[in-house]
C-alpha atoms as a PDB file:
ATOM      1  CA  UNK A   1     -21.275  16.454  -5.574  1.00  0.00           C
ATOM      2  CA  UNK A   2     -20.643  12.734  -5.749  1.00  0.00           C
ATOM      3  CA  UNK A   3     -19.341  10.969  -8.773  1.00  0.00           C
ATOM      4  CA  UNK A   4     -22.101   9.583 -10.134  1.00  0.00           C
ATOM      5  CA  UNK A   5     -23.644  12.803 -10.164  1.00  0.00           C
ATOM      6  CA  UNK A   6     -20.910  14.574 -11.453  1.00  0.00           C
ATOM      7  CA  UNK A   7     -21.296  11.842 -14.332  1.00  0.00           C
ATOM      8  CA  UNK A   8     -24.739  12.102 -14.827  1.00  0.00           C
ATOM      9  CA  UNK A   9     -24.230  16.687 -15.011  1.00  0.00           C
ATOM     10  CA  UNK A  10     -21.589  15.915 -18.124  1.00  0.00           C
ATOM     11  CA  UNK A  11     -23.956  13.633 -20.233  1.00  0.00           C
ATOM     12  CA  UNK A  12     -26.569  16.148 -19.620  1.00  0.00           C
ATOM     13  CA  UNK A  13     -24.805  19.075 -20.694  1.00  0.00           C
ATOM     14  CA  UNK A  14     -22.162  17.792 -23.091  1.00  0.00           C
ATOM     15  CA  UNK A  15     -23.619  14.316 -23.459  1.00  0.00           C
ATOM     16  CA  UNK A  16     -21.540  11.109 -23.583  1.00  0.00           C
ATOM     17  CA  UNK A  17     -18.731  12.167 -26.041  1.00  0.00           C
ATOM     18  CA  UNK A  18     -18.040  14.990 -22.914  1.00  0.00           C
ATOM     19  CA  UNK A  19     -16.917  12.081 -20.570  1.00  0.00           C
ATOM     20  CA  UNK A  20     -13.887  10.967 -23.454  1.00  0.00           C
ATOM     21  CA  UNK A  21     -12.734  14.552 -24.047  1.00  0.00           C
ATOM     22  CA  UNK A  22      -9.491  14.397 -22.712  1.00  0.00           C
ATOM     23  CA  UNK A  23      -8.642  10.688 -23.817  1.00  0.00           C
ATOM     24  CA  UNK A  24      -6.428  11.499 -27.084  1.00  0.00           C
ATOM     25  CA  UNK A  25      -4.064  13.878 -24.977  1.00  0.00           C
ATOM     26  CA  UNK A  26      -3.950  11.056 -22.072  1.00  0.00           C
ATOM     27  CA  UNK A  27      -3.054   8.378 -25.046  1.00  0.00           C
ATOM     28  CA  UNK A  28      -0.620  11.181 -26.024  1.00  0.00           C
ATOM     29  CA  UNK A  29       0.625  11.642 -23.117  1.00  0.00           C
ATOM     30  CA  UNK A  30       0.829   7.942 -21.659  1.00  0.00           C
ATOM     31  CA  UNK A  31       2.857   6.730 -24.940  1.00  0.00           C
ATOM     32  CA  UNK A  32       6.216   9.415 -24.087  1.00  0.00           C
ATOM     33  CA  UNK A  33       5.762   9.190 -20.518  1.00  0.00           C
ATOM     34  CA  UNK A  34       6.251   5.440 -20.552  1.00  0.00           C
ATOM     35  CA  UNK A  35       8.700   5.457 -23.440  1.00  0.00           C
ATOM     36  CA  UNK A  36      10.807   7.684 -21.411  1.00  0.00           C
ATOM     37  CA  UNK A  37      10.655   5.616 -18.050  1.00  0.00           C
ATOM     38  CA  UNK A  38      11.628   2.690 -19.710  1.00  0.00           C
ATOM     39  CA  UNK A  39      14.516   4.203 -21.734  1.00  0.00           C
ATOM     40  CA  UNK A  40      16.142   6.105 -18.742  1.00  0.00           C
ATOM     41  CA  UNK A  41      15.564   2.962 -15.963  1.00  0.00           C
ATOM     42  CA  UNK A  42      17.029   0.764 -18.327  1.00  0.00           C
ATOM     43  CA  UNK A  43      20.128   3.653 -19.565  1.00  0.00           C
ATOM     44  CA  UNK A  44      20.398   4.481 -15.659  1.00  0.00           C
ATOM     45  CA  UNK A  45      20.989   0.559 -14.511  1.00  0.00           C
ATOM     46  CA  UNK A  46      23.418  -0.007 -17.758  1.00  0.00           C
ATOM     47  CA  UNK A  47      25.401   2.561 -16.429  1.00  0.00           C
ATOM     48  CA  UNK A  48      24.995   2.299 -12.798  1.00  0.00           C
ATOM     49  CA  UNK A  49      24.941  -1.876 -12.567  1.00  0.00           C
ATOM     50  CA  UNK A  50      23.066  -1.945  -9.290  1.00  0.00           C
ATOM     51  CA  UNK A  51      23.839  -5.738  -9.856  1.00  0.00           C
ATOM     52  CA  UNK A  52      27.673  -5.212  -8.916  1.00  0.00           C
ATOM     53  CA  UNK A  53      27.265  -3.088  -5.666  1.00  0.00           C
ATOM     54  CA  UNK A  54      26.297  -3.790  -2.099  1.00  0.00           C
ATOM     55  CA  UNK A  55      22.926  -2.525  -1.708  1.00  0.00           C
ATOM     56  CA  UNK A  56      21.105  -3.382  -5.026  1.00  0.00           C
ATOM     57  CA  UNK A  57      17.460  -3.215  -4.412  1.00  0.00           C
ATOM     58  CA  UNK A  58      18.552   0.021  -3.433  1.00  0.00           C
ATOM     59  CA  UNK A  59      20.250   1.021  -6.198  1.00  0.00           C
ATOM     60  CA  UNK A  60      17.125  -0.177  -8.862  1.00  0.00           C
ATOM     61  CA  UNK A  61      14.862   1.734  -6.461  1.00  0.00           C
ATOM     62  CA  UNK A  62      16.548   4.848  -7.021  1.00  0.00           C
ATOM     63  CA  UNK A  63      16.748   4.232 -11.105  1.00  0.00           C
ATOM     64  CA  UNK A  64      13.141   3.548 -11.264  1.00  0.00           C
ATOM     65  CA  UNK A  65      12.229   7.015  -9.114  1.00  0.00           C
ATOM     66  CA  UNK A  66      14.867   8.842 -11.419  1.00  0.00           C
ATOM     67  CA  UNK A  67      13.309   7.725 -14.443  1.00  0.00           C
ATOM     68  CA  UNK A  68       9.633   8.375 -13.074  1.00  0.00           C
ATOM     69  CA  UNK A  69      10.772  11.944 -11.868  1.00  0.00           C
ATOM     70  CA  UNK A  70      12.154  12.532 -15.357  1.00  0.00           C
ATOM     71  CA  UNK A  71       9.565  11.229 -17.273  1.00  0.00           C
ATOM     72  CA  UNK A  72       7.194  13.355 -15.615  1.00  0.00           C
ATOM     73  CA  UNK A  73       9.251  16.498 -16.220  1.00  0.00           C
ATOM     74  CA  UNK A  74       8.965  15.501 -19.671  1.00  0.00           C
ATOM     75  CA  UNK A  75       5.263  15.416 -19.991  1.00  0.00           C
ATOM     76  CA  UNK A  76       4.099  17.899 -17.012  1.00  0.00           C
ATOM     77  CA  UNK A  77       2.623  20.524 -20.005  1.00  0.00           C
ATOM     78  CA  UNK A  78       0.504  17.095 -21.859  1.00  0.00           C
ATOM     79  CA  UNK A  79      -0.901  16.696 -18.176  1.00  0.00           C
ATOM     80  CA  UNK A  80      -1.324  20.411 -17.244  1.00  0.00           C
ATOM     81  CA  UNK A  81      -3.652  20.357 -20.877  1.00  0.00           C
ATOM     82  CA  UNK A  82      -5.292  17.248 -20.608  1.00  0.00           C
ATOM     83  CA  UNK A  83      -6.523  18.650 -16.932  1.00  0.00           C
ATOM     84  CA  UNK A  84      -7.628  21.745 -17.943  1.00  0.00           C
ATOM     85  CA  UNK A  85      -9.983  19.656 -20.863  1.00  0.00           C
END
């Protein structure tokens, strides 16, 4: 089935609203998840200072896939419902 008839099978049997079902739990779950990327990069650089070292790029690299991995711990059950909507 290609997308547009996937599309076209939702507004026939749910109409349009079906195609914005899951959008308040992805709101709900995009506000935490980038709240908590932003607060543990910028927590994990404070304390780290990739600025100081030898290999910074490095260094910011691994805060940003820290804080990615954590936020999506964080909001892994918000995704699990908003994909079973």
């Amino acid at each position: 089935m290609t997308a547009t008839q996937c599309v076209k099978q939702i507004v026939k049997n749910e109409g349009v609203k079906g195609l914005y079902r899951s959008y308040p739990v992805t709101v709900t779950m995009n506000i935490p998840f980038a709240s908590a990327v932003v607060c543990t990069n910028e927590n994990l650089k404070t304390v780290l200072r990739p600025w100081e070292g030898k290999y910074p790029y490095f260094w910011y690299f691994v805060c940003a896939g820290v804080a990615g991995g954590t936020a999506g711990l964080l909001t892994n059950p918000l995704d699990v419902v908003k994909t079973r909507l």
